[in-house]
N, C-alpha and C. Protein backbone atom coordinates (compact mmCIF):
# COMPACT_ATOMS: atom_id res chain seq x y z
N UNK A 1 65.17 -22.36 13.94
CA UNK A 1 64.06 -21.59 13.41
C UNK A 1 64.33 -21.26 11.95
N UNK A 2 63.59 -21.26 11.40
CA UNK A 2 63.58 -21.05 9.62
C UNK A 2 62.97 -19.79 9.35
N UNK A 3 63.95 -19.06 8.55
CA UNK A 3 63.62 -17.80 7.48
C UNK A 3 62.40 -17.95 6.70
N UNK A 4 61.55 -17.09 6.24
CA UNK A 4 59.99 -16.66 5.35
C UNK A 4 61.28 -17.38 3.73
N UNK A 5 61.18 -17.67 2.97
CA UNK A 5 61.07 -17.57 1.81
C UNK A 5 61.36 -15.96 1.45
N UNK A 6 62.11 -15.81 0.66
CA UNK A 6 62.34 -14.39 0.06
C UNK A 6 60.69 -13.93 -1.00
N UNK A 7 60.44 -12.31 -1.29
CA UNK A 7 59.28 -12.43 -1.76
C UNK A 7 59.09 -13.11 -3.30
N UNK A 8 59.85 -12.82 -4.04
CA UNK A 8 59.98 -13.73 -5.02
C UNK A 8 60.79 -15.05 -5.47
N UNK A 9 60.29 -15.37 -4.34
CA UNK A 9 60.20 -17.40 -4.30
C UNK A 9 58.93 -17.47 -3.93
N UNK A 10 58.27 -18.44 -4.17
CA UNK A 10 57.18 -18.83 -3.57
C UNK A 10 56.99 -20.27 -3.64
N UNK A 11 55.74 -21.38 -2.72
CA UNK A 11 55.74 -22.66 -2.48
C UNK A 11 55.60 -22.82 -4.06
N UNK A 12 55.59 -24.10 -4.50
CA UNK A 12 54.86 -24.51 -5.71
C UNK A 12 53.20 -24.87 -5.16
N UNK A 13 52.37 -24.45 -6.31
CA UNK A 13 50.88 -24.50 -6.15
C UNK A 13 50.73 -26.11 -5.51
N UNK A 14 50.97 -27.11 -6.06
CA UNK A 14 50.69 -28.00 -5.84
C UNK A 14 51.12 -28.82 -4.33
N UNK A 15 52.12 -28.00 -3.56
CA UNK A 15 52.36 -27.98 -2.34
C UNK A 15 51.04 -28.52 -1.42
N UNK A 16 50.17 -27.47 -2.06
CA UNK A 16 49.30 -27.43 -0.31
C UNK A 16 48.42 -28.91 -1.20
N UNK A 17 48.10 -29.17 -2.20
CA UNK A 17 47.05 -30.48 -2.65
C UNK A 17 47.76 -32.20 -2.03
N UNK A 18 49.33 -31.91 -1.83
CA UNK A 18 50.05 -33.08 -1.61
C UNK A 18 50.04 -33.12 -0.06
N UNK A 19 49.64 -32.06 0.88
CA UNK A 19 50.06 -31.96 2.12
C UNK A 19 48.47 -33.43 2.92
N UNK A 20 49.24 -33.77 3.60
CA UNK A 20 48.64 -34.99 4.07
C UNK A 20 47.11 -34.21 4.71
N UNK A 21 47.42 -33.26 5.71
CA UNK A 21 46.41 -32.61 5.98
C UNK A 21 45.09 -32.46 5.13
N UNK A 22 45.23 -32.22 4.29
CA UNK A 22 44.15 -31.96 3.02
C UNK A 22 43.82 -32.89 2.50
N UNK A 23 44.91 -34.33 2.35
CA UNK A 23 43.68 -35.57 1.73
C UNK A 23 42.59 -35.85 2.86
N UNK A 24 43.38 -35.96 3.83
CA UNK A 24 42.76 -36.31 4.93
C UNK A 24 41.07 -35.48 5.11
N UNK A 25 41.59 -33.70 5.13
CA UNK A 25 40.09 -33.27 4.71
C UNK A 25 39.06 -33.65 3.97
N UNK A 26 39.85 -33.68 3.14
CA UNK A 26 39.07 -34.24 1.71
C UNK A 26 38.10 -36.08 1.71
N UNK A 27 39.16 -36.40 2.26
CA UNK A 27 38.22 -38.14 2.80
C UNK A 27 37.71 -37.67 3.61
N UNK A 28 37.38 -37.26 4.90
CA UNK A 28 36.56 -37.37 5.95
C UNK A 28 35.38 -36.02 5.32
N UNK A 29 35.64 -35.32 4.21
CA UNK A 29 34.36 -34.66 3.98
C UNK A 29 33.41 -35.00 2.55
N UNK A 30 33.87 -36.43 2.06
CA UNK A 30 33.44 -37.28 1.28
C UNK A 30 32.85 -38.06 1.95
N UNK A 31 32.96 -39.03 3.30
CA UNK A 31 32.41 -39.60 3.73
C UNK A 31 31.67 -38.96 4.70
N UNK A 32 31.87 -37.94 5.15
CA UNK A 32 31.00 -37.34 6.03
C UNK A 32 29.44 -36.59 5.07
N UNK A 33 29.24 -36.26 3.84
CA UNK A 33 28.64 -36.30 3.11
C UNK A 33 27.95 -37.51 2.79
N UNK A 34 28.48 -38.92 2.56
CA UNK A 34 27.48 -39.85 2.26
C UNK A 34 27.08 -40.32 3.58
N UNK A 35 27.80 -40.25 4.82
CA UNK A 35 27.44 -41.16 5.91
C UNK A 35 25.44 -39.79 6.26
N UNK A 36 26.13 -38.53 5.99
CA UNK A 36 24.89 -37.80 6.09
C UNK A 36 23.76 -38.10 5.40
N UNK A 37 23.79 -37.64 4.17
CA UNK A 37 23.28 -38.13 3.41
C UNK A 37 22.23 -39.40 3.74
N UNK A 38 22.94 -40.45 4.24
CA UNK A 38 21.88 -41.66 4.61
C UNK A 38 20.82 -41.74 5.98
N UNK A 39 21.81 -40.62 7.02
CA UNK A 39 20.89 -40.19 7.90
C UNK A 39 20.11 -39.46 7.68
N UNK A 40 19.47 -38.62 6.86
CA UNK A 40 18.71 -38.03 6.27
C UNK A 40 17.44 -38.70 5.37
N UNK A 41 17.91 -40.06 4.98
CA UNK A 41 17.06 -41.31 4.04
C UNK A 41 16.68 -42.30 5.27
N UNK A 42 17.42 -42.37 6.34
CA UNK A 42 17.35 -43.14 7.28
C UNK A 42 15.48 -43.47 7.89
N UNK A 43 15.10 -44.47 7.86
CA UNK A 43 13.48 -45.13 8.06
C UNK A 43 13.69 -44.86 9.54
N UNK A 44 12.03 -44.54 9.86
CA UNK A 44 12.07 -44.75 11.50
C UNK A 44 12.37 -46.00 12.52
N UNK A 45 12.35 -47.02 11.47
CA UNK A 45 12.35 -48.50 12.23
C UNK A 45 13.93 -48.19 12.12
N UNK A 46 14.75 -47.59 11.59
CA UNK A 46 16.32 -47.58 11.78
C UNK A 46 16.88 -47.10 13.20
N UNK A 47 15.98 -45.97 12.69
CA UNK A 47 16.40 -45.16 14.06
C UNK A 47 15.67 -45.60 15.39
N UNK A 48 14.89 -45.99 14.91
CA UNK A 48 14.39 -46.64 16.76
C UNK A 48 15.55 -48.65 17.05
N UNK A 49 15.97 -48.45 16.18
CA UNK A 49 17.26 -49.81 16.14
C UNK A 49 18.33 -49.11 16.80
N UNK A 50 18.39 -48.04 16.59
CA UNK A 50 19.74 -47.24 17.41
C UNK A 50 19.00 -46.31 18.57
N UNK A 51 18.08 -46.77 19.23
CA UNK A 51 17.59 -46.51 20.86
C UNK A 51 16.71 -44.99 20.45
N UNK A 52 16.52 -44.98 19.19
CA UNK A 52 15.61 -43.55 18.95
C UNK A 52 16.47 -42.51 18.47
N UNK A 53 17.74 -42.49 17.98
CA UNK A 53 19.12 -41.40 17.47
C UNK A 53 19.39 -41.57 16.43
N UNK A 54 19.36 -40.95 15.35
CA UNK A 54 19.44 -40.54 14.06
C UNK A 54 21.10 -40.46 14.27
N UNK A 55 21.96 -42.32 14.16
CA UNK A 55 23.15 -42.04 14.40
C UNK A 55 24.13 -41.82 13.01
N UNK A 56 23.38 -41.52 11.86
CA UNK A 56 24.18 -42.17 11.04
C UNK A 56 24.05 -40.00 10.83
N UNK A 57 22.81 -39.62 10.99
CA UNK A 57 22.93 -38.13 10.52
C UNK A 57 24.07 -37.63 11.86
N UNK A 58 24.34 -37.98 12.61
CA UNK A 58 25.08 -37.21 13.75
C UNK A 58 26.69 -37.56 13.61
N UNK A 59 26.98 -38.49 13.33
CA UNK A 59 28.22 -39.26 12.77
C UNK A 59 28.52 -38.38 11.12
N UNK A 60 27.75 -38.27 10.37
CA UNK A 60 27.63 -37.59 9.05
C UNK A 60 28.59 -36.09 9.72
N UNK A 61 27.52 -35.71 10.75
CA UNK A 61 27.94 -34.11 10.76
C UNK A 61 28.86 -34.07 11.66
N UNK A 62 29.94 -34.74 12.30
CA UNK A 62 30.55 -35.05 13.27
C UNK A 62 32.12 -35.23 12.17
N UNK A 63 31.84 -35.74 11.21
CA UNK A 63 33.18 -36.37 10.10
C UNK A 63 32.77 -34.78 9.22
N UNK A 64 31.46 -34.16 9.31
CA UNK A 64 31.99 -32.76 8.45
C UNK A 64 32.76 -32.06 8.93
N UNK A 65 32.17 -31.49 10.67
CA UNK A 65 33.20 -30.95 10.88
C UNK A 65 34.33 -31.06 11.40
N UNK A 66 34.65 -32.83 11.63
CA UNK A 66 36.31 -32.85 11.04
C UNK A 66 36.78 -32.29 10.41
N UNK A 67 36.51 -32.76 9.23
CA UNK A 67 36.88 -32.23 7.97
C UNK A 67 37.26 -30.66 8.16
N UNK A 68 36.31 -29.81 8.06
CA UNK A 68 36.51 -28.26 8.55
C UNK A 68 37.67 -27.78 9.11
N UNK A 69 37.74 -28.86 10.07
CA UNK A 69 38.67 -28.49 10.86
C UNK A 69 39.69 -28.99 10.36
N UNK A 70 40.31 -29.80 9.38
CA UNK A 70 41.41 -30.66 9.14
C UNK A 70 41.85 -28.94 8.02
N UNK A 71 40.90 -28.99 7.15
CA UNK A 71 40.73 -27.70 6.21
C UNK A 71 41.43 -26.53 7.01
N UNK A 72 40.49 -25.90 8.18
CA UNK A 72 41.37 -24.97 8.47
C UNK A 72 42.54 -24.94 9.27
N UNK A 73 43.28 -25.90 9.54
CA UNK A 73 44.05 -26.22 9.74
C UNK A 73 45.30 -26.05 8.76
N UNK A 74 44.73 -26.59 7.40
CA UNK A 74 45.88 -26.40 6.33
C UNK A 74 45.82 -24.77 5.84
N UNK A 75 44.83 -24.42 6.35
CA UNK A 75 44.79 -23.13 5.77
C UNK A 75 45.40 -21.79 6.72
N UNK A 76 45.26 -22.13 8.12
CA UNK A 76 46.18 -21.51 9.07
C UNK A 76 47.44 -21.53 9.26
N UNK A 77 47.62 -22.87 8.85
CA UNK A 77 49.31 -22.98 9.31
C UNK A 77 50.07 -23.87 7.64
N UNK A 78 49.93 -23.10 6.95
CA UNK A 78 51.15 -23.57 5.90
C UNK A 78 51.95 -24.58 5.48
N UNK A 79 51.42 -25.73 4.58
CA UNK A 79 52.92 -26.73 4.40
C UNK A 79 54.46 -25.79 4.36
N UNK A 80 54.81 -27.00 5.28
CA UNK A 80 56.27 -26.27 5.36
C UNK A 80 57.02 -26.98 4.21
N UNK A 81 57.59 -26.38 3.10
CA UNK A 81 58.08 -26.66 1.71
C UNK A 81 59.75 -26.33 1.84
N UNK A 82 60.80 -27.73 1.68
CA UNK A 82 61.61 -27.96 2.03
C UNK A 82 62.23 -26.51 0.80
N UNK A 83 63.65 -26.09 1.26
CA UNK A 83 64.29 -24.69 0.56
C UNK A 83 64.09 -25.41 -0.92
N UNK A 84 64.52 -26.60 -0.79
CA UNK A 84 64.86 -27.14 -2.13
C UNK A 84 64.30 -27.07 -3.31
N UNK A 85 62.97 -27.04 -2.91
CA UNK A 85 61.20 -27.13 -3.89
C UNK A 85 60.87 -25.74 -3.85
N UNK A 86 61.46 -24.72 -3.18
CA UNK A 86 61.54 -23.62 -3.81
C UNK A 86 61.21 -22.86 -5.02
N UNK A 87 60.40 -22.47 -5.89
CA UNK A 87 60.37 -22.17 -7.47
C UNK A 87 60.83 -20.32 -7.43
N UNK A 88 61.45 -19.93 -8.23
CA UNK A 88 61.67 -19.09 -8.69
C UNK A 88 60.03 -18.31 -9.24
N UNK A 89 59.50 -17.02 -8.69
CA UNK A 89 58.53 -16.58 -9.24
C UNK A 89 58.34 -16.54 -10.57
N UNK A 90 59.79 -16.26 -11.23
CA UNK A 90 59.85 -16.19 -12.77
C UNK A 90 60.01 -16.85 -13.51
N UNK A 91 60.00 -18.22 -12.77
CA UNK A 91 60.10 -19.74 -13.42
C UNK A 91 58.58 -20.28 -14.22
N UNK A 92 57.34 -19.13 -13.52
CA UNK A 92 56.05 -19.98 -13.37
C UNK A 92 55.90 -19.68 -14.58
């Protein structure tokens, strides 16, 4: 089990932008935006091609709230930042 960081250490900022979690947000709420986006432009002859389901708007909002969830995910539970990468508060 691992010790908190003392209060003056802290992660480096750029910690949580490198954490895999968060690209990952970040793509699935880029594409979950354009895949929406087109279900929303989507013609009725489209949607009656997919049995009458507006699949591209449901897939859209399905990869948002992935995303959300990939998000609060990084935001609940913390990159864990090896002792090493450590910064000194008074370094910043």
């Amino acid at each position: 089990m691992t010790t908190p960081p003392p209060a003056d250490q802290t992660p480096p900022k750029h910690a949580k932008l490198l954490d895999l979690r968060f690209v990952i947000a970040v793509m699935f709420a880029i594409f979950g935006v354009l895949v929406t986006f087109s279900g929303f432009t989507a013609s009725n002859e489209e949607i009656e091609q997919a049995a009458g389901i507006n699949i591209s708007l449901w897939t859209g909002a399905g990869l948002l709230l992935l995303s959300g969830g990939f998000a609060l995910w990084v935001i609940l539970v913390p990159a864990d930042v090896p002792e090493g990468h450590i910064v000194d508060a008074s370094d910043e």
